[in-house]
C-alpha atoms as a PDB file:
ATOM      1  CA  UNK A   1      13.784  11.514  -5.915  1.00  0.00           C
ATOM      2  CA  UNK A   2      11.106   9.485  -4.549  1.00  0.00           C
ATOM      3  CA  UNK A   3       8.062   9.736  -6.611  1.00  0.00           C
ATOM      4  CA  UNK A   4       5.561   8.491  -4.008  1.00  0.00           C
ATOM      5  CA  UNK A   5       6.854  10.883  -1.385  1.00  0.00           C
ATOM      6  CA  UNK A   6       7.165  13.586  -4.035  1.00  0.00           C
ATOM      7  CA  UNK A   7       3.523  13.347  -4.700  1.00  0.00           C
ATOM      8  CA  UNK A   8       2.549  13.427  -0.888  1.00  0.00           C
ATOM      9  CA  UNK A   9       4.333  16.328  -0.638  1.00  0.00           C
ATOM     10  CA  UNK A  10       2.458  18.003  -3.533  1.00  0.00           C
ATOM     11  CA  UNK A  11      -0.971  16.776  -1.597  1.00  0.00           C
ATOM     12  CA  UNK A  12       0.050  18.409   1.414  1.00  0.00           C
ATOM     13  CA  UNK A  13       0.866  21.547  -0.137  1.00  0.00           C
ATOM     14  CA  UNK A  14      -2.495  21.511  -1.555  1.00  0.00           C
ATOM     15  CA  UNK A  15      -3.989  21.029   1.585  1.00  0.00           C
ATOM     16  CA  UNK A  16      -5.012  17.408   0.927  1.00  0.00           C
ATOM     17  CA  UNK A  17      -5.085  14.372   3.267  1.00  0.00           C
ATOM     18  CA  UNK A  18      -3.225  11.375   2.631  1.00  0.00           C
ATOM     19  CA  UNK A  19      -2.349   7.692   4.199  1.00  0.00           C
ATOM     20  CA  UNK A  20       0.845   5.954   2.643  1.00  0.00           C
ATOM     21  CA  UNK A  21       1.208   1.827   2.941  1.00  0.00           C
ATOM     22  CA  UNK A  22       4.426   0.772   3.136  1.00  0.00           C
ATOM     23  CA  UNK A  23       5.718  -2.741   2.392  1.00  0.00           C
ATOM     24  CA  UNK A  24       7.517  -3.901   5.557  1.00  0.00           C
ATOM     25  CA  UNK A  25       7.926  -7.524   5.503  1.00  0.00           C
ATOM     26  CA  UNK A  26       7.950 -10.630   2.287  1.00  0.00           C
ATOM     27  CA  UNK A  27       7.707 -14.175   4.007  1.00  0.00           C
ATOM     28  CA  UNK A  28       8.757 -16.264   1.321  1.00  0.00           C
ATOM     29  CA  UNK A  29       8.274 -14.532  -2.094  1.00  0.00           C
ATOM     30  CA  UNK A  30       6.476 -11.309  -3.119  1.00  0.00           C
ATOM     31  CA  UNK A  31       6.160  -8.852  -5.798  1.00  0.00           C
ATOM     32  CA  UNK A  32       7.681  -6.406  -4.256  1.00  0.00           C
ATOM     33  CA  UNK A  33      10.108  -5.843  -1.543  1.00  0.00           C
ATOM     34  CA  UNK A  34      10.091  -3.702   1.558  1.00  0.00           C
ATOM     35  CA  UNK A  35      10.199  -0.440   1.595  1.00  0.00           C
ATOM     36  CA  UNK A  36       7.911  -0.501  -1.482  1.00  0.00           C
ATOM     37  CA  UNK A  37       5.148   2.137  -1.402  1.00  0.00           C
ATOM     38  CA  UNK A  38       1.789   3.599  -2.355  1.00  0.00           C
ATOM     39  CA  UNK A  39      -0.012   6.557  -1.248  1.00  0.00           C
ATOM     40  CA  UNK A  40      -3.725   7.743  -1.536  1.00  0.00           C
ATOM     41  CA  UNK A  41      -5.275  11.024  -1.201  1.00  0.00           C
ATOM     42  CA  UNK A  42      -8.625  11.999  -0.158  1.00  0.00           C
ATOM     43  CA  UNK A  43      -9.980  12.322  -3.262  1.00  0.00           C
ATOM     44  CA  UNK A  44      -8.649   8.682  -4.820  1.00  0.00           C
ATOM     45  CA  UNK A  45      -5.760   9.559  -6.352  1.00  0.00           C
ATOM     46  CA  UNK A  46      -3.131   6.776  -6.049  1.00  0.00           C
ATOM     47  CA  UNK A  47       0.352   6.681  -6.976  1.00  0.00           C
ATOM     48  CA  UNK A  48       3.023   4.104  -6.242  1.00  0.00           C
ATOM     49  CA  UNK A  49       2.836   0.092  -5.888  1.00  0.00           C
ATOM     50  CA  UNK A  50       2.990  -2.422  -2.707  1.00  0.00           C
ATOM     51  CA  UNK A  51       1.947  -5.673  -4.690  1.00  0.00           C
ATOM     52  CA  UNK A  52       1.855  -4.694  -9.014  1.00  0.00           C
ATOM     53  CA  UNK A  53      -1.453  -4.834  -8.402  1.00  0.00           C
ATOM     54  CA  UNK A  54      -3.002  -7.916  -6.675  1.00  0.00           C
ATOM     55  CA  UNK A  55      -3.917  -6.493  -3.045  1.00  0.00           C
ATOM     56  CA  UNK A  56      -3.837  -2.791  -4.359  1.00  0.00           C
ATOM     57  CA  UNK A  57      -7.715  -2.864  -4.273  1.00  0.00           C
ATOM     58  CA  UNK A  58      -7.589  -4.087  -0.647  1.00  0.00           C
ATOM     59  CA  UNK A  59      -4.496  -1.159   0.572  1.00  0.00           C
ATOM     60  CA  UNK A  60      -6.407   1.505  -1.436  1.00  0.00           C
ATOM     61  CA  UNK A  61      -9.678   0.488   1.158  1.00  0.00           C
ATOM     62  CA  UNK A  62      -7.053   0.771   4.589  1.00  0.00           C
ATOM     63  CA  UNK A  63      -6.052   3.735   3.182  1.00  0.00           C
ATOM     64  CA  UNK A  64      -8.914   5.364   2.852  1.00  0.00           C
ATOM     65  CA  UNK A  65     -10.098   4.563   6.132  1.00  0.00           C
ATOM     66  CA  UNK A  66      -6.518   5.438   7.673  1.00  0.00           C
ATOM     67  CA  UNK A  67      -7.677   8.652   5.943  1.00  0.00           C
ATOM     68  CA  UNK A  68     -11.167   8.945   7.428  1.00  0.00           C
ATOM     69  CA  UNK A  69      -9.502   8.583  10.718  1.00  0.00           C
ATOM     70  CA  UNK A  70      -8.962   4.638  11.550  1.00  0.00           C
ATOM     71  CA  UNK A  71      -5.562   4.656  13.110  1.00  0.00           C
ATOM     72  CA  UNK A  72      -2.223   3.013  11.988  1.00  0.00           C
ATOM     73  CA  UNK A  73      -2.302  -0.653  11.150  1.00  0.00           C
ATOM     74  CA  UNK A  74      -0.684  -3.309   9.999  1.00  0.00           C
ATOM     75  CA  UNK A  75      -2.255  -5.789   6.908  1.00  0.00           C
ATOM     76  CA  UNK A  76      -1.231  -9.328   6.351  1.00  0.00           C
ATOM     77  CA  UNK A  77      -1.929 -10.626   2.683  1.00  0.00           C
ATOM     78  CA  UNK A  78      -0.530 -13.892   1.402  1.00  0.00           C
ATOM     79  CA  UNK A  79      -2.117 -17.393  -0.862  1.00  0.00           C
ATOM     80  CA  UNK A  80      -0.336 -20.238  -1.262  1.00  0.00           C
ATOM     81  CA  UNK A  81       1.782 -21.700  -4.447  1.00  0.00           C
ATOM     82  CA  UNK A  82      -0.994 -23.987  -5.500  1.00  0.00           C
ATOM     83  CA  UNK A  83      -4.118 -20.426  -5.836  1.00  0.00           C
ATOM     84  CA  UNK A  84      -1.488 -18.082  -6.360  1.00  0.00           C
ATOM     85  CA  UNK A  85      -1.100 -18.138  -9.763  1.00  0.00           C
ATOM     86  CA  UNK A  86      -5.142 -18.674 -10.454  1.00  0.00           C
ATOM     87  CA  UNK A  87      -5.398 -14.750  -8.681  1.00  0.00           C
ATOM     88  CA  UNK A  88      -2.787 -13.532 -10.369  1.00  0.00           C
ATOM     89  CA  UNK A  89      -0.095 -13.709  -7.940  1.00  0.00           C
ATOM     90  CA  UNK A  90       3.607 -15.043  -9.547  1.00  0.00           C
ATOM     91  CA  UNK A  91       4.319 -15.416  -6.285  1.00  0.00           C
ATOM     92  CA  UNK A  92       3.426 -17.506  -3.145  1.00  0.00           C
ATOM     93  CA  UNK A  93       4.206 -15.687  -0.438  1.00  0.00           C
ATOM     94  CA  UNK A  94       2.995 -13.376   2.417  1.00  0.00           C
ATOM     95  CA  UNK A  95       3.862  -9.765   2.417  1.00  0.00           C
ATOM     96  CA  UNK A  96       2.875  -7.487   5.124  1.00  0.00           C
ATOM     97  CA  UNK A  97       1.898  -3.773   4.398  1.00  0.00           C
ATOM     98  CA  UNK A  98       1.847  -0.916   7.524  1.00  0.00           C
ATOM     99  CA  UNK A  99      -1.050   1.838   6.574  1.00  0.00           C
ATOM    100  CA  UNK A 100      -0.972   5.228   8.447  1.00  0.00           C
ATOM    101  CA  UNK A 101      -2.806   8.556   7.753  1.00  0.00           C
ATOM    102  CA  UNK A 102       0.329  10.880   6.614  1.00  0.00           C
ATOM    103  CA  UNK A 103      -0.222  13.867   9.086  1.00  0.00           C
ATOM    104  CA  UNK A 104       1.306  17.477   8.761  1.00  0.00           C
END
C-alpha cells in the first residue's frame, strides 16, 4: 500500500480536492528519489515527502494553487554544494517535482 495515494483516495471519497507533486527527476544528488510523493488537500492537510522537508514549504504553495485551479507544472529546485548545507540541504543537487490538481 501506498500511503500517499491511500490518503488521496480517502480525500476523494470525502469529496475533497487534492494536487499530488511527484518527484520526477535528481540531477546530481537529492533527498529523495523519483517517484517520491506528497499530496495536499484543500483544507492543508499534507501527507507524504518530495525533499524531507527543505522545498516542502515551496510544493505545499504549487499545490495549493494546482488546487485553486493553476494547471499542471513542473518545479525546478536545486543550491549548490558550497549553500547547501547552510539551508539545510545534505545534498547538492537539483531535483525536479511535477504538481497537478488530482481530478475525479
Amino acid at each position: 500500500m501506498n500511503p500517499v495515494i491511500d490518503r488521496v483516495a480517502s480525500w476523494r471519497e470525502e469529496g475533497k480536492k487534492a494536487a499530488l507533486a511527484t518527484v520526477v527527476k535528481v540531477e546530481r544528488s537529492g533527498p529523495l528519489g523519483p517517484g517520491t510523493s506528497m499530496a495536499v488537500s484543500e483544507d492543508g492537510q499534507v501527507v507524504g515527502s518530495v525533499s524531507g522537508g527543505c522545498v516542502e514549504p515551496a510544493v505545499y504553495e504549487e499545490a495549493m494553487a494546482a488546487i485553486e485551479g493553476g494547471g499542471p507544472r513542473l518545479l525546478s529546485y536545486g543550491i549548490s554544494d558550497d549553500e547547501a548545507f547552510g539551508v539545510g540541504l545534505t545534498c547538492g543537487g537539483t531535483i525536479h517535482i511535477f504538481v497537478e490538481r488530482v481530478d475525479w
